[in-house]
C-alpha atoms as a PDB file:
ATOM      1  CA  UNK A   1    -178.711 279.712 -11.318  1.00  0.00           C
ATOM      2  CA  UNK A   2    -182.056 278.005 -10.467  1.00  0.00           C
ATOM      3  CA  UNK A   3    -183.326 275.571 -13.260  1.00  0.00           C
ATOM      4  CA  UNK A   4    -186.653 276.046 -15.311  1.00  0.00           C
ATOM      5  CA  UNK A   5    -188.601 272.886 -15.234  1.00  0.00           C
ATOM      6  CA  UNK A   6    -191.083 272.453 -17.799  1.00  0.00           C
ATOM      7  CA  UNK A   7    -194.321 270.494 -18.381  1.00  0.00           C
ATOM      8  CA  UNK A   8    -195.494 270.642 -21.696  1.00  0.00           C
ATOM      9  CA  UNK A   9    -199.432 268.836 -21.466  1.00  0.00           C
ATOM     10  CA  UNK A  10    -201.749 267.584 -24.399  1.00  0.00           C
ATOM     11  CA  UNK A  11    -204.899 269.029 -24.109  1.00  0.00           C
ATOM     12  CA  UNK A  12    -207.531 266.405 -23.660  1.00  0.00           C
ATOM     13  CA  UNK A  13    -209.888 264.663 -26.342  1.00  0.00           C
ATOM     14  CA  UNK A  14    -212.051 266.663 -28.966  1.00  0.00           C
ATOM     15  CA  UNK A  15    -214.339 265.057 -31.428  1.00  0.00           C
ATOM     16  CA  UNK A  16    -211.886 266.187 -34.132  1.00  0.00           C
ATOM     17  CA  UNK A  17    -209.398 264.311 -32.759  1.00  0.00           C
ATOM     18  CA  UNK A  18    -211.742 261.362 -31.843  1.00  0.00           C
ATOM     19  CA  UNK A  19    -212.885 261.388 -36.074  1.00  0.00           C
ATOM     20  CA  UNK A  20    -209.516 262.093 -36.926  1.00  0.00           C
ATOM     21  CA  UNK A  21    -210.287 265.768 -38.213  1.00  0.00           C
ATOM     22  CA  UNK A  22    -208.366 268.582 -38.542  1.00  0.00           C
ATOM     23  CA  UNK A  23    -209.041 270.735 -35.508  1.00  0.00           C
ATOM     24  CA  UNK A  24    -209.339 274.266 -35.096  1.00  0.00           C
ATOM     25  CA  UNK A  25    -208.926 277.113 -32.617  1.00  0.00           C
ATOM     26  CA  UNK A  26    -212.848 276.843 -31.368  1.00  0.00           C
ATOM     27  CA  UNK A  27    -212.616 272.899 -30.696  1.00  0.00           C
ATOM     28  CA  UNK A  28    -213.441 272.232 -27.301  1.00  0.00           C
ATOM     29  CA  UNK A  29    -212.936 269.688 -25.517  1.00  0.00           C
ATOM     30  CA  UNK A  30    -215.790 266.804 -25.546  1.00  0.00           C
ATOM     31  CA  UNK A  31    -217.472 265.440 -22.319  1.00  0.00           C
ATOM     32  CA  UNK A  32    -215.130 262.364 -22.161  1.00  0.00           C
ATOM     33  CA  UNK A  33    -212.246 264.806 -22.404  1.00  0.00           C
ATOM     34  CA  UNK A  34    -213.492 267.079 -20.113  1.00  0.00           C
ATOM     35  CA  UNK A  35    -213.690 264.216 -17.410  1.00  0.00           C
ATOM     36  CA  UNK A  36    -210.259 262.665 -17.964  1.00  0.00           C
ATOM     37  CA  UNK A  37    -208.582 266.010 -17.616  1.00  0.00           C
ATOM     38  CA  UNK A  38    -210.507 266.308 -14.543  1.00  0.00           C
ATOM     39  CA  UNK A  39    -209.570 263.301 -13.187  1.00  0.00           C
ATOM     40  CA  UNK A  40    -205.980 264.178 -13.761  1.00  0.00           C
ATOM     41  CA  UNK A  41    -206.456 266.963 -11.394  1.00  0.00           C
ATOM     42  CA  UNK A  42    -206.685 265.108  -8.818  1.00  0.00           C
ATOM     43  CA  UNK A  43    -204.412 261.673  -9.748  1.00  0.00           C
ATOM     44  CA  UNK A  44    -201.490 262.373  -7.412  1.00  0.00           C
ATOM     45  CA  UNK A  45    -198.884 264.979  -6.124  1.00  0.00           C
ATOM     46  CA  UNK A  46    -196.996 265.126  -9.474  1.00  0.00           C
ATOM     47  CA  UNK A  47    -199.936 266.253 -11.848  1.00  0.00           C
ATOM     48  CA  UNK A  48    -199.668 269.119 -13.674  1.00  0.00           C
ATOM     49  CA  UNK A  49    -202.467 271.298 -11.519  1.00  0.00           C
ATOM     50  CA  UNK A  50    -200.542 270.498  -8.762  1.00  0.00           C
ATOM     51  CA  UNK A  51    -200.723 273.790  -6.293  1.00  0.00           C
ATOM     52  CA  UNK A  52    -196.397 274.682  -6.139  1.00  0.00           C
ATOM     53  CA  UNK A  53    -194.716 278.312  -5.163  1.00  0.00           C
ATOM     54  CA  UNK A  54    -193.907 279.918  -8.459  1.00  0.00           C
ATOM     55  CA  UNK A  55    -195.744 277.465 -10.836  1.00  0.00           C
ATOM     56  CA  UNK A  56    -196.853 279.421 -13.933  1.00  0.00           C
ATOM     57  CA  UNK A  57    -199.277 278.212 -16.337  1.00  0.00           C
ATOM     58  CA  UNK A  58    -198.940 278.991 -20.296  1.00  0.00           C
ATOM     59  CA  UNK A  59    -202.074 278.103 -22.890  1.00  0.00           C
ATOM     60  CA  UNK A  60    -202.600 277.845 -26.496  1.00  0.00           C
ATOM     61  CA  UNK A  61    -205.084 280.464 -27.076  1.00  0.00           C
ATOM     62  CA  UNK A  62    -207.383 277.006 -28.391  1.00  0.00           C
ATOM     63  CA  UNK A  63    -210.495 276.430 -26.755  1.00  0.00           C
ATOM     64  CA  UNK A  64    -209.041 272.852 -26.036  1.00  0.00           C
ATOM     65  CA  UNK A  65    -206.185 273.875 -24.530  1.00  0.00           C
ATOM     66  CA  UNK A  66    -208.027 276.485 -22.180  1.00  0.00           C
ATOM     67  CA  UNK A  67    -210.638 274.357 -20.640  1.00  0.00           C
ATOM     68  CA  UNK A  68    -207.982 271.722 -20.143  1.00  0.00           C
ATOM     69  CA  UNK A  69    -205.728 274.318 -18.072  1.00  0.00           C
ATOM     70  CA  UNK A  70    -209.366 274.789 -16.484  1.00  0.00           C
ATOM     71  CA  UNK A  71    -210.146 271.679 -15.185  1.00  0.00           C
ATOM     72  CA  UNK A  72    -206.310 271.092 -14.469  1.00  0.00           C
ATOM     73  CA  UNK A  73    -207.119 273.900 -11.989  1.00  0.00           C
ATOM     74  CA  UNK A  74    -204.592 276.245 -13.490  1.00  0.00           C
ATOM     75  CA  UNK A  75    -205.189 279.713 -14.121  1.00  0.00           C
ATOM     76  CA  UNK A  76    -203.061 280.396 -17.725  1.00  0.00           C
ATOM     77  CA  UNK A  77    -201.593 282.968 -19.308  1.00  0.00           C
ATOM     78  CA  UNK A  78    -202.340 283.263 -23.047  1.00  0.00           C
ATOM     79  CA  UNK A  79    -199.334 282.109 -25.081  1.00  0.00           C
ATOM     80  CA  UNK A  80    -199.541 282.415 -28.993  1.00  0.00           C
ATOM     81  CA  UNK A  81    -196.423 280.305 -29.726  1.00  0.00           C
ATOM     82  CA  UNK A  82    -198.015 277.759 -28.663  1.00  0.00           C
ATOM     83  CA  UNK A  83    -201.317 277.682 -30.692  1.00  0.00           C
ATOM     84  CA  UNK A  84    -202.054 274.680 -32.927  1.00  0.00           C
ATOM     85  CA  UNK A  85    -200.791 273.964 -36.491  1.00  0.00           C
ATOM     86  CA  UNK A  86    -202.789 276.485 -39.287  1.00  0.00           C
ATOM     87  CA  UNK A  87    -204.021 273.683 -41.166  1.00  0.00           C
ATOM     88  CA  UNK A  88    -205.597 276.549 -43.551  1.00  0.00           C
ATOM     89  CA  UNK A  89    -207.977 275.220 -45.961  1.00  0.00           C
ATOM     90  CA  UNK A  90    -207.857 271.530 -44.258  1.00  0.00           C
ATOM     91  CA  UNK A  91    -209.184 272.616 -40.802  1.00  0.00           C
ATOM     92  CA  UNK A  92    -212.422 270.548 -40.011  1.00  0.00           C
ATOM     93  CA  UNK A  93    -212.098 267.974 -42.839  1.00  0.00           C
ATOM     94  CA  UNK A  94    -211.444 264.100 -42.038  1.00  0.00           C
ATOM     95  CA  UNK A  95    -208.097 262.941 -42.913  1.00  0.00           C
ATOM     96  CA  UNK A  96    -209.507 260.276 -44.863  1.00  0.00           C
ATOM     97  CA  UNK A  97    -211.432 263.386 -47.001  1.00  0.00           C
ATOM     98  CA  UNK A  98    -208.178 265.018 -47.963  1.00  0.00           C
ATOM     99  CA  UNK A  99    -206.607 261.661 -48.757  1.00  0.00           C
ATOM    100  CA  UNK A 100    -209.093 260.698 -51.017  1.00  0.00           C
ATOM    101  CA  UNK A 101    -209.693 264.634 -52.379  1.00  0.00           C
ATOM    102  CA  UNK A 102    -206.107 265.527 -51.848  1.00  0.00           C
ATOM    103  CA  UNK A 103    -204.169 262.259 -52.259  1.00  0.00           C
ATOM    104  CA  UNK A 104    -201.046 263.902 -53.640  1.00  0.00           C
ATOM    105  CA  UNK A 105    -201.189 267.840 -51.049  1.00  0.00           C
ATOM    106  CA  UNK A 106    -201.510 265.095 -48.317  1.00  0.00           C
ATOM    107  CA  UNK A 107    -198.415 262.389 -49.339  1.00  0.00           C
ATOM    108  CA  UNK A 108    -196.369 265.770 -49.607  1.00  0.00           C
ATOM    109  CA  UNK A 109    -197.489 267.747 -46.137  1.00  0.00           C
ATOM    110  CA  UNK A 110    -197.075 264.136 -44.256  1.00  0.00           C
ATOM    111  CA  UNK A 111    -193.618 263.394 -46.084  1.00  0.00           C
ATOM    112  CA  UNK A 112    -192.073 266.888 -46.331  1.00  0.00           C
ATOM    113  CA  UNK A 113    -191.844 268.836 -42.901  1.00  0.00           C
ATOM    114  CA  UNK A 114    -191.613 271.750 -44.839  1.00  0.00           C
ATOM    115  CA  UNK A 115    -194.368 271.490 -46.905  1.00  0.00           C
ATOM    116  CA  UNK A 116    -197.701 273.735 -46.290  1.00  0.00           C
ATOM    117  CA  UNK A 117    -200.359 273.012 -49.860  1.00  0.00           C
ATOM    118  CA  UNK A 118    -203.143 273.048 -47.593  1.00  0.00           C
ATOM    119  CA  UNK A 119    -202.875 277.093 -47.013  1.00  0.00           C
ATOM    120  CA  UNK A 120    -201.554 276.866 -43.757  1.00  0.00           C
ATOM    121  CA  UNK A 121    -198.468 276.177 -42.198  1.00  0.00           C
ATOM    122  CA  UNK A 122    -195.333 273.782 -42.371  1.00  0.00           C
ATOM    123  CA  UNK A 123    -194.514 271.779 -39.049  1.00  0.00           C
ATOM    124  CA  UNK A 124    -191.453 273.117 -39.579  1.00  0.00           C
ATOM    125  CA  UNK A 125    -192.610 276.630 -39.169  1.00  0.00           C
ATOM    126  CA  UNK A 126    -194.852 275.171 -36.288  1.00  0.00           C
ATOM    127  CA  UNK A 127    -191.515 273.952 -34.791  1.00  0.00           C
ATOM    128  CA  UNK A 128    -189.496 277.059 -35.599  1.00  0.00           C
ATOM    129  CA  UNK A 129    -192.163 279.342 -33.430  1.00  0.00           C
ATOM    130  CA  UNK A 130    -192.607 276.428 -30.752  1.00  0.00           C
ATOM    131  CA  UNK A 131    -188.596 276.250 -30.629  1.00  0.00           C
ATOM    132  CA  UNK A 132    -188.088 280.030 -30.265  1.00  0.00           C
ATOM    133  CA  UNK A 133    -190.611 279.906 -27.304  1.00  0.00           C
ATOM    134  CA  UNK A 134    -188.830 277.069 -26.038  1.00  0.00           C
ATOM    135  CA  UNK A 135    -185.580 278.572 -25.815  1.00  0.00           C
ATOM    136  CA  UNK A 136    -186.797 282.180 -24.540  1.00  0.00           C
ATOM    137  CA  UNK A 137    -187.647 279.383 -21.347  1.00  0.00           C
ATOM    138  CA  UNK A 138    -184.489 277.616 -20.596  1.00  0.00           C
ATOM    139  CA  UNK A 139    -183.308 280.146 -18.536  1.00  0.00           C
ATOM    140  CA  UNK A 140    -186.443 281.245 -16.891  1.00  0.00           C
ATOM    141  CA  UNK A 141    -185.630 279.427 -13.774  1.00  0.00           C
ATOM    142  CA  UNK A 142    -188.949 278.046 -11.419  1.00  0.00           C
ATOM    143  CA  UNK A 143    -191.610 275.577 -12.724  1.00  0.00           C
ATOM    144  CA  UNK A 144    -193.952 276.138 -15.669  1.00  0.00           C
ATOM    145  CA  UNK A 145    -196.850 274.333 -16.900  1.00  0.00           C
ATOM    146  CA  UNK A 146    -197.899 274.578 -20.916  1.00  0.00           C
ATOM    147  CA  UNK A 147    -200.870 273.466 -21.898  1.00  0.00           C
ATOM    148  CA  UNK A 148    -200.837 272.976 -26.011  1.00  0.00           C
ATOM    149  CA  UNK A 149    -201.915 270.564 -28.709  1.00  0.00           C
ATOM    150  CA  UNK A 150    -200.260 266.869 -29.344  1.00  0.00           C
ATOM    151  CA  UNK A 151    -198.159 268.397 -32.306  1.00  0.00           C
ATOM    152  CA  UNK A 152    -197.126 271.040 -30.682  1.00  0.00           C
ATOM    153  CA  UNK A 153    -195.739 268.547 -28.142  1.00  0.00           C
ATOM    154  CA  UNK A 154    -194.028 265.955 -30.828  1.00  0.00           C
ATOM    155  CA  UNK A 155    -191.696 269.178 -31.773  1.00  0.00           C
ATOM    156  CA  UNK A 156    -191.607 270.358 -29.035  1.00  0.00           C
ATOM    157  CA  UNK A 157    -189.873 267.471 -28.304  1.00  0.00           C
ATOM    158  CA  UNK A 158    -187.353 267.500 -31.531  1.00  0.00           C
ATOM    159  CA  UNK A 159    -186.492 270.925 -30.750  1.00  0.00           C
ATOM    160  CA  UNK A 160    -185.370 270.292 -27.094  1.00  0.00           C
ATOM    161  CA  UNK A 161    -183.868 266.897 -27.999  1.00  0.00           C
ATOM    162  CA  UNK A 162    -182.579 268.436 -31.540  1.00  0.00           C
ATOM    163  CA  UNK A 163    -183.484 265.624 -33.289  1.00  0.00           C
ATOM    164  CA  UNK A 164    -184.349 266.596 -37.149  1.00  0.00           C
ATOM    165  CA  UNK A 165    -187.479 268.039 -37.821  1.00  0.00           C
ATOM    166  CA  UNK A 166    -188.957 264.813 -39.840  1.00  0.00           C
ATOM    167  CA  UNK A 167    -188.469 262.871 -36.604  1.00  0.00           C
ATOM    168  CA  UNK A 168    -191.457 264.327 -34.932  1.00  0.00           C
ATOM    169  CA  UNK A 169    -193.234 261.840 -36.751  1.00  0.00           C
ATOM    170  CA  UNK A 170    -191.619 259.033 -34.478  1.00  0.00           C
ATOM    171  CA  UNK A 171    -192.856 260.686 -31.564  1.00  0.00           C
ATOM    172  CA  UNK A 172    -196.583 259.947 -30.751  1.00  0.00           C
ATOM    173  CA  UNK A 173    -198.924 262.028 -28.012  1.00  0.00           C
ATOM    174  CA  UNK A 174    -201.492 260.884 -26.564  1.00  0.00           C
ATOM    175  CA  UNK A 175    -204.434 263.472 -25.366  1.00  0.00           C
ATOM    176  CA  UNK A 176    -203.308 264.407 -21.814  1.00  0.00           C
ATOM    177  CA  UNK A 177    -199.676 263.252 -22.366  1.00  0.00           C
ATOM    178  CA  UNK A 178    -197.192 264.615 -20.298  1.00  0.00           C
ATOM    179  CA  UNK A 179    -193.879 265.806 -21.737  1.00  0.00           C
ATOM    180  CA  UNK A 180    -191.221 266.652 -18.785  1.00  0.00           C
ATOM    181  CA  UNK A 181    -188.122 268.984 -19.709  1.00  0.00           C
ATOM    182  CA  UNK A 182    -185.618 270.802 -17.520  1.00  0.00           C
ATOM    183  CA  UNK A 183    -182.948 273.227 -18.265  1.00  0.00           C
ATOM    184  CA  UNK A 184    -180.113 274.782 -16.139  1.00  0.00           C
ATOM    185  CA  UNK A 185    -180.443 277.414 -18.724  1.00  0.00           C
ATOM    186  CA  UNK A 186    -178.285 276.346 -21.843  1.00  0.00           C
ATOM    187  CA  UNK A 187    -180.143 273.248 -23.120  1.00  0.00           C
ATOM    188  CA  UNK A 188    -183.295 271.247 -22.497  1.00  0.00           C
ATOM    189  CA  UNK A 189    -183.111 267.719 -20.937  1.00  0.00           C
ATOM    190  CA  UNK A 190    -186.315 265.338 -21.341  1.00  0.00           C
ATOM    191  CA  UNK A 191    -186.984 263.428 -18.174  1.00  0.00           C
ATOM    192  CA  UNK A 192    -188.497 260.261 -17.701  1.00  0.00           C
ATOM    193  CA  UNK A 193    -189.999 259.237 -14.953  1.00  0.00           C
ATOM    194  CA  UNK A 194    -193.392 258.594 -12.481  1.00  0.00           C
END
């Protein structure tokens, strides 16, 4: 059986993410994003863009995620599963507006993984559809590259590890972070390394 090798990759910075916002689906990347996702492109034989036999690319459907495949020099396929949290009525607000407006919705969605009072969803729900998609992979065999959203990453990495869901909060992603899992087909293993 050949293994599946996966690289999981945080799209690059957006001015949500550089205010601390709640992003949505038609947040692009900003120029300094752009750039350092560009200049990943071309730092080394190991980056993600890296031209291999049987590489295939997977995307959030986000505009983030997209343009980062993009300048990765990827050509992706469209992957729902691995869109960003619905953060429902909190989408485009500050952080530090729902903590002051929603003190209490906030303290609960933050403390209790399954917890959604913003009108969108739980990160557990975000890491029951990211897990399903994760094990539909194990036994894909070749190398694939998904390109998603820093949360999508954190349980991402629970699920493979399977950690409990309110670790994912002990697991931090940086924009552009690189998270490396293989499979001979019946579990994920996180690797470490340059």
């Amino acid at each position: 059986m050949t293994g599946t090798s996966l690289r999981l990759v945080a799209h690059g910075h957006t001015v949500a993410l550089r205010r601390a916002r709640f992003g949505g689906p038609d947040d692009g990347l900003d120029e300094g994003g752009l750039r350092a996702a560009r200049a990943l492109a071309h730092d080394g034989a190991d980056r993600p863009g890296h031209p291999s036999a049987g590489t295939a690319c997977r995307s959030s459907p986000a505009a983030a995620a997209t343009q980062t495949a993009d300048a990765l020099g990827l050509l992706p396929t469209i992957e729902p599963a691995l869109a960003d949290c619905d953060y429902g009525d909190w989408t485009g607000r500050a952080l530090e507006e729902i903590a002051v407006e929603q003190p209490r919705a906030l303290h609960e969605w933050l403390s209790a993984p399954d917890r959604a009072p913003h009108g969108g969803e739980s990160v557990t729900t975000v890491r029951d559809r990211v897990g399903r998609w994760l094990d539909g992979q194990r036994a894909a065999g070749g190398r694939i590259v998904a390109v998603t959203h820093p949360l999508v990453l954190r349980v991402a990495v629970v699920h493979a590890l399977d950690l409990p869901v309110s670790t994912y909060r002990q697991v931090d992603v940086e924009p552009l972070a690189i998270v490396r899992l293989t499979s001979q087909g019946t579990r994920w293993q996180l690797r470490l390394g340059p």
